[in-house]
Protein backbone atom coordinates (compact mmCIF):
# COMPACT_ATOMS: atom_id res chain seq x y z
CA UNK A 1 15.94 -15.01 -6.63
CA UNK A 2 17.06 -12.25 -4.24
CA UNK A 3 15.17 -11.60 -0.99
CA UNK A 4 13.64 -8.36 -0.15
CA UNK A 5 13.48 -6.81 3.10
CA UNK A 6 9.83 -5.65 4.07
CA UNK A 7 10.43 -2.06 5.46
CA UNK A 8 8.68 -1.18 8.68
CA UNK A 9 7.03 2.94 7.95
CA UNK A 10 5.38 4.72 11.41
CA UNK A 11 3.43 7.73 11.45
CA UNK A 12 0.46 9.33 12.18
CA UNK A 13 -2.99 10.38 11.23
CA UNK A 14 -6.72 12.09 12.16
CA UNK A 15 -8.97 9.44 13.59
CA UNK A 16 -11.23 10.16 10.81
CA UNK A 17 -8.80 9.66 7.79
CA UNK A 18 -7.67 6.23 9.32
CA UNK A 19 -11.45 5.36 9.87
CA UNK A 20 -11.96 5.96 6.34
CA UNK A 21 -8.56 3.54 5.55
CA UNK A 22 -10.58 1.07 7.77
CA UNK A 23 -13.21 1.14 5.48
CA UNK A 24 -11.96 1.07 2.55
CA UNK A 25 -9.97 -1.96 3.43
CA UNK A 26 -12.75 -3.82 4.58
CA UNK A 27 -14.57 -3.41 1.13
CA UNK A 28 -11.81 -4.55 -0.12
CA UNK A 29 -11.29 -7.49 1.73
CA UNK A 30 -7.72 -6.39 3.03
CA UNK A 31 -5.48 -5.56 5.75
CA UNK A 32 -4.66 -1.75 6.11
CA UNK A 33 -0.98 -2.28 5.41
CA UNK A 34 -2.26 -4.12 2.64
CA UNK A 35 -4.41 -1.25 1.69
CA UNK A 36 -2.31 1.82 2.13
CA UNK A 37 0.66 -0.79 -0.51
CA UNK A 38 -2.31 -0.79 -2.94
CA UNK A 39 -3.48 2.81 -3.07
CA UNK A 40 0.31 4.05 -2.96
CA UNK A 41 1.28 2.12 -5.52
CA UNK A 42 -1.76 3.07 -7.40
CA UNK A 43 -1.27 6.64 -6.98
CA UNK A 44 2.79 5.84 -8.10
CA UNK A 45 1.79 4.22 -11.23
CA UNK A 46 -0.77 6.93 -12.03
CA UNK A 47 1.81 10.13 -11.19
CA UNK A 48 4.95 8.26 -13.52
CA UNK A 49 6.67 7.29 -10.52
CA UNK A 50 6.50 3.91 -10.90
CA UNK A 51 6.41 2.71 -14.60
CA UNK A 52 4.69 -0.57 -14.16
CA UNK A 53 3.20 -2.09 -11.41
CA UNK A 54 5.30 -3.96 -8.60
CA UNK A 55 4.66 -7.89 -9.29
CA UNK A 56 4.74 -10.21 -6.15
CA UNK A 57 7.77 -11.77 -7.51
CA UNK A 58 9.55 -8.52 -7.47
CA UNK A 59 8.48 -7.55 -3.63
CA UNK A 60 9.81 -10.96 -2.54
């Protein structure tokens, strides 16, 4: 099995949108990097740019 790299991504947003990140996280039990993985993925799957979900195998 190869091993992945995580890859570190900075930026910045309004107080407000990452307040709403905050809380979406916490409903779902999650960290916000954890989060912001799930709804981009999500949003991939659901636009064709990713086929088929990413699998924990393949991320490690």
């Amino acid at each position: 099995m190869t091993v992945t790299k995580i890859a570190t991504v900075t930026f910045r947003i309004k107080p407000e949108i990452k307040a709403a990140l905050c809380e979406a996280a916490e409903r779902e039990q999650r960290s916000l990097a954890n989060m912001l993985e799930v709804m981009i993925r999500d949003w991939c799957r659901r636009e064709g740019v990713v086929s088929q979900p990413i699998s924990v195998e393949q991320r490690q």
